[in-house]
N, C-alpha and C. Protein backbone atom coordinates (compact mmCIF):
# COMPACT_ATOMS: atom_id res chain seq x y z
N UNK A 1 -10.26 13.46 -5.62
CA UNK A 1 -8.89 13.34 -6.05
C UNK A 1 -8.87 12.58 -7.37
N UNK A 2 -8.35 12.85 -8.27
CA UNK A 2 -8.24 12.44 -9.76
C UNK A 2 -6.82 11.76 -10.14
N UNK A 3 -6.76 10.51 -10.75
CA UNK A 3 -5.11 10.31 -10.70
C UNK A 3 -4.89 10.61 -12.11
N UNK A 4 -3.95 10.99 -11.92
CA UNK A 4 -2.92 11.86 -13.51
C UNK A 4 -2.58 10.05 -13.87
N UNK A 5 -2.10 9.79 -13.47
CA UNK A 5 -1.42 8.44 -13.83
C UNK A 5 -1.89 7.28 -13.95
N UNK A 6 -1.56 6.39 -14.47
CA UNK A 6 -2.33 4.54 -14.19
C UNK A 6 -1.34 4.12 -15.14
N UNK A 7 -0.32 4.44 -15.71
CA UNK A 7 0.64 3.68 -16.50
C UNK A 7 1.35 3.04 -15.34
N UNK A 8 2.94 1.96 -16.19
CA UNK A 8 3.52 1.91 -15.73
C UNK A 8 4.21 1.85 -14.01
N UNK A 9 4.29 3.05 -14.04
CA UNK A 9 5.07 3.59 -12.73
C UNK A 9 3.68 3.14 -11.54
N UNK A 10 2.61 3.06 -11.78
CA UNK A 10 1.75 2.74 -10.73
C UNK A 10 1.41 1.23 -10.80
N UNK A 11 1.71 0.78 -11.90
CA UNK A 11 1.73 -0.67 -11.77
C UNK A 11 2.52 -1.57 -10.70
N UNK A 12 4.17 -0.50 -11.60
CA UNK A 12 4.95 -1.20 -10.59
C UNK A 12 5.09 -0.92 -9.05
N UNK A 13 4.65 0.56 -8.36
CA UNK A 13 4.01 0.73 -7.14
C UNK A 13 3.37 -0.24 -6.68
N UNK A 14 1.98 -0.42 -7.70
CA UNK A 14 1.43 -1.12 -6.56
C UNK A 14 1.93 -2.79 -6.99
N UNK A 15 2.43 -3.57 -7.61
CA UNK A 15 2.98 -5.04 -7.41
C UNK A 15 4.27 -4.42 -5.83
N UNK A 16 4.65 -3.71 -5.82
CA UNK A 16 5.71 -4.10 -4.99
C UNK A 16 4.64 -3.61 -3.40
N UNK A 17 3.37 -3.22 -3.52
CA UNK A 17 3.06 -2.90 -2.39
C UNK A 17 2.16 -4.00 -1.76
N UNK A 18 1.96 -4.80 -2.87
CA UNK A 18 1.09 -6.26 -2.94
C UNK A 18 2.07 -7.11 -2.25
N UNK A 19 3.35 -7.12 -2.79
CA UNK A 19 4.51 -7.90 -1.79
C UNK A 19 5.05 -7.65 -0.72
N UNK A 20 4.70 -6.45 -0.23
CA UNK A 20 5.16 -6.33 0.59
C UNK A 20 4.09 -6.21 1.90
N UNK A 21 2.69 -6.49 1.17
CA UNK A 21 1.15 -6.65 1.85
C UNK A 21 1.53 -8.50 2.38
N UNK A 22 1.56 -8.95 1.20
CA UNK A 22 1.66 -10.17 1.87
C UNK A 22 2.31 -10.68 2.41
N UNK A 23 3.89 -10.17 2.57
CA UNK A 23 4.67 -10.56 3.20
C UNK A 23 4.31 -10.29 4.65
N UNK A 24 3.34 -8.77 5.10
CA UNK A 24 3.56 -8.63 6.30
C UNK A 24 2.18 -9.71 6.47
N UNK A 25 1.28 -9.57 5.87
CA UNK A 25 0.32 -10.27 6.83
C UNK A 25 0.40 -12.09 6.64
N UNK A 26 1.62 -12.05 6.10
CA UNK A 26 2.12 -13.90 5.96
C UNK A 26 0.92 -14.93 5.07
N UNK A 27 0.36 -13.79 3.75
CA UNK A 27 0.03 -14.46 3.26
C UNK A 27 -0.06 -15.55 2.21
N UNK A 28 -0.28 -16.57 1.57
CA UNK A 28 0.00 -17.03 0.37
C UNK A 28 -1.35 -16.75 -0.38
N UNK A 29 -2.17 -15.61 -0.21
CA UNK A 29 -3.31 -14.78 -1.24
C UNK A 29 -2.33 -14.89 -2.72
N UNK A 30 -3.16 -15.30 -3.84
CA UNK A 30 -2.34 -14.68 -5.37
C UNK A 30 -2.31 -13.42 -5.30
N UNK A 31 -1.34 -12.43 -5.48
CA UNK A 31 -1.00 -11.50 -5.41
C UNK A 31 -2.03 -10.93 -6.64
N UNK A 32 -2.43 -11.30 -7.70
CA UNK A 32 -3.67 -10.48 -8.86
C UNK A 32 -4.90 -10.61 -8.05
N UNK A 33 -5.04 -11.51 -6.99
CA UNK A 33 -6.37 -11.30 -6.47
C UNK A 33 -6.78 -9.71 -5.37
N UNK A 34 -5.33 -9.28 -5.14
CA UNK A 34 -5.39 -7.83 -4.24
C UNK A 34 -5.80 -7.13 -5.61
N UNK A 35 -6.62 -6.28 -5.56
CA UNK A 35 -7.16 -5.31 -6.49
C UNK A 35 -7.01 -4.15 -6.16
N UNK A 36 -7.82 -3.06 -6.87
CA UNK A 36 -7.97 -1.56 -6.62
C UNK A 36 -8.93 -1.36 -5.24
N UNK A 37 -9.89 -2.25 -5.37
CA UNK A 37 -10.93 -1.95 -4.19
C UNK A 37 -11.30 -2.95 -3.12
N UNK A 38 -9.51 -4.00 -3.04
CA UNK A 38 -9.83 -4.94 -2.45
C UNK A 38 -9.94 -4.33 -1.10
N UNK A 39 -10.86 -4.54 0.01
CA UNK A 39 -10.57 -3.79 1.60
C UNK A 39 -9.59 -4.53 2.30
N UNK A 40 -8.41 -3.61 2.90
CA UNK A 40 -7.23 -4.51 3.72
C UNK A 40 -7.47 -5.11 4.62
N UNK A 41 -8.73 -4.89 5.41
CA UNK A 41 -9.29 -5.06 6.36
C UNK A 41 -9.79 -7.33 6.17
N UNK A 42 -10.25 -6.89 4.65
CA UNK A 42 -10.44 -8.17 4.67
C UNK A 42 -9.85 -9.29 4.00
N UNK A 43 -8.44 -8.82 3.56
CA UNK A 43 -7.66 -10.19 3.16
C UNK A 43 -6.63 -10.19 4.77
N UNK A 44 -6.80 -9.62 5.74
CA UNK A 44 -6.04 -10.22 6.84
C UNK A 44 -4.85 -9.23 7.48
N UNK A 45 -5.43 -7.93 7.22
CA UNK A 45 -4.63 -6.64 7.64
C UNK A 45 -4.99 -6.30 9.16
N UNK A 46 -4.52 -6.12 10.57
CA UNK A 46 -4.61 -5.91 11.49
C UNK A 46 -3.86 -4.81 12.12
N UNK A 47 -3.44 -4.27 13.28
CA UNK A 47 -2.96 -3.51 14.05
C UNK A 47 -1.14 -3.60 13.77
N UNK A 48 -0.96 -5.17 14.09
CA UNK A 48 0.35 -5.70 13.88
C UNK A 48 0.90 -5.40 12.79
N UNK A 49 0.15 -6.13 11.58
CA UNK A 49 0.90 -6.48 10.35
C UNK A 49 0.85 -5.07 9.85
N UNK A 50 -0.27 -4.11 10.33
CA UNK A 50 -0.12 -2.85 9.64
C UNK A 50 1.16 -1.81 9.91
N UNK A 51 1.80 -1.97 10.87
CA UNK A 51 2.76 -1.48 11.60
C UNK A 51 4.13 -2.08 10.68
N UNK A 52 4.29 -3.48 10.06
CA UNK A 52 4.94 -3.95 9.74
C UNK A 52 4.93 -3.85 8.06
N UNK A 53 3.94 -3.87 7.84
CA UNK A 53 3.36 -3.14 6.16
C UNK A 53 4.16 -1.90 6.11
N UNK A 54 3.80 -1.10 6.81
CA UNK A 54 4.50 0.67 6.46
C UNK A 54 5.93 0.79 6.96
N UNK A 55 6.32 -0.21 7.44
CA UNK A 55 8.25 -0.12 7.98
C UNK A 55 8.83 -0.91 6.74
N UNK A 56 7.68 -1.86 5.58
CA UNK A 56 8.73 -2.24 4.39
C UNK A 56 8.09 -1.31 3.66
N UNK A 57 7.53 -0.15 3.53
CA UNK A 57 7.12 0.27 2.34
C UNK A 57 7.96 1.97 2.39
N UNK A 58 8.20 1.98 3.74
CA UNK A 58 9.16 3.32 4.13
C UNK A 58 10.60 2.51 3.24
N UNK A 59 10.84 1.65 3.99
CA UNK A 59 12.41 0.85 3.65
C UNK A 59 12.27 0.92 1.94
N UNK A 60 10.79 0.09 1.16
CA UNK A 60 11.32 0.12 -0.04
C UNK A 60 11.07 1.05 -0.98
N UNK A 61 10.51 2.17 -0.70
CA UNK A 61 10.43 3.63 -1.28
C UNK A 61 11.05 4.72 -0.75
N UNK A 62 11.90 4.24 -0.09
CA UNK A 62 12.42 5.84 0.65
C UNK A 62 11.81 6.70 1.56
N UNK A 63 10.68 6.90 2.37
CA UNK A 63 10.39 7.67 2.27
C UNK A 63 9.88 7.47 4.09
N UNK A 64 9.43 8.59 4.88
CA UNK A 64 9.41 8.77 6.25
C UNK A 64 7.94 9.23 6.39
N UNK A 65 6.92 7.74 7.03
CA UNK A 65 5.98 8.81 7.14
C UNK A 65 5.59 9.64 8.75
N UNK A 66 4.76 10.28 8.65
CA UNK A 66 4.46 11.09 9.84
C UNK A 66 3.22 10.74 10.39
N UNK A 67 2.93 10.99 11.63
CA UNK A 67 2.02 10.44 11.90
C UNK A 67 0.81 10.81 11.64
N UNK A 68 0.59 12.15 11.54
CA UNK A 68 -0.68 12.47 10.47
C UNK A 68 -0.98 12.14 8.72
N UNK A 69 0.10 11.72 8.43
CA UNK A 69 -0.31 10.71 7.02
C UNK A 69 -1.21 10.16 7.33
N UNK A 70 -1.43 9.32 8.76
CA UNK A 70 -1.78 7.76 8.44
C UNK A 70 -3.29 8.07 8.69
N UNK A 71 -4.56 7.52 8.18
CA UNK A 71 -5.91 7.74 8.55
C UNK A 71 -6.35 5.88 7.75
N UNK A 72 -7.62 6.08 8.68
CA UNK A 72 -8.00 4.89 8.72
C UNK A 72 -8.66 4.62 7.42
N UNK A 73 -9.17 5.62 6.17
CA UNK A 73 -9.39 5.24 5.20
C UNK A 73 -8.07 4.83 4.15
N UNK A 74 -6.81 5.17 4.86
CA UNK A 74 -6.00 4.54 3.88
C UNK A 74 -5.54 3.03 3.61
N UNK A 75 -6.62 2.66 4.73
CA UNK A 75 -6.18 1.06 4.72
C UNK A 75 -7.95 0.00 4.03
N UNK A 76 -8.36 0.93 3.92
CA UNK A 76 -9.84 1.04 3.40
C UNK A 76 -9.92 -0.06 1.91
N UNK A 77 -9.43 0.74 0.85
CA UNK A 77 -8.89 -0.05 -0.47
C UNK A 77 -7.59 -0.08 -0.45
N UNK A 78 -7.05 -1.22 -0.81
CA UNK A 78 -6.02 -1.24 -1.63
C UNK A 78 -5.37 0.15 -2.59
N UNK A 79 -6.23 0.56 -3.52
CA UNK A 79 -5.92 1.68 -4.27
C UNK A 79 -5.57 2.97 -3.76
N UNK A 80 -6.44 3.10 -2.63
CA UNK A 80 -5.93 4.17 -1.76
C UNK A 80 -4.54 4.25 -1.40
N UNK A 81 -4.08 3.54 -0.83
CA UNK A 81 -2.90 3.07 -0.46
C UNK A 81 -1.88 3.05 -1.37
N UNK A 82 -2.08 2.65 -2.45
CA UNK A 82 -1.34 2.76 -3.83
C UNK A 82 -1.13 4.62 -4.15
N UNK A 83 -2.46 5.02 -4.20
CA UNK A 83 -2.47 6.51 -4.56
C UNK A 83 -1.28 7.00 -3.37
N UNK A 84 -1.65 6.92 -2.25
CA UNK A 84 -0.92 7.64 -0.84
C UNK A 84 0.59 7.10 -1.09
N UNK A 85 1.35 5.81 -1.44
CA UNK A 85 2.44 5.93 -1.60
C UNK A 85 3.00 6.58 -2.78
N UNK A 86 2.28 6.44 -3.75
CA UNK A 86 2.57 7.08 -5.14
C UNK A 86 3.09 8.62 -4.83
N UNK A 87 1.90 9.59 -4.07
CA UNK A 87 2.29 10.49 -3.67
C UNK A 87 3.96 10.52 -3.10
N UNK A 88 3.71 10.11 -2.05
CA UNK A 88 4.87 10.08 -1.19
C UNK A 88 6.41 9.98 -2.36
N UNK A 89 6.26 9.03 -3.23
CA UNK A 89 7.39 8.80 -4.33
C UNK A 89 7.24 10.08 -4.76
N UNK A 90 6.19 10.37 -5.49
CA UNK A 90 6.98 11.38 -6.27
C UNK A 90 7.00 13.03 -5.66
N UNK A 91 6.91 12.78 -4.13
CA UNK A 91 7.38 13.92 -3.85
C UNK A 91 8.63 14.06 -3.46
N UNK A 92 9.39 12.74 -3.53
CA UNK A 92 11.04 12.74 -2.68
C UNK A 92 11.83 12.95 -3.80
């Protein structure tokens, strides 16, 4: 998969997906330390907070996911996750 994009519009994707990462897993991480290839797994992403991650990221992008969206490499990097909502935006 190749991204057309890295301006702008994915910046601001992913800062608001960084806030809304740490909000669910209640962290005070610096938000520049989440990267492209940080693993969610290891700044403190679980079963819970992941459930609670994708109910603010539906709420703050619009958008409904299904349950075959979700696969376990999307919680893999950070960037992934960025790419997969990006999608989701600009298909609504």
């Amino acid at each position: 998969m190749t991204h057309t994009t890295s301006g702008p519009e994915r910046e601001e994707i992913a800062a608001t997906i960084r806030s809304c990462l740490l909000s669910a897993i209640g962290s005070t991480t610096a938000a520049d330390l989440v990267a492209d290839d940080t693993n969610l797994f290891d700044v403190g992403v679980d079963s819970m907070n992941m459930t609670d991650l994708l109910l603010q990221l539906e709420q703050r992008f619009g958008f409904t996911l299904a349950p075959e969206d979700l696969s376990s490499d999307l919680f893999l990097r950070f960037g992934n996750l960025v790419t997969f909502v990006e999608s989701h935006v600009r298909s609504n």
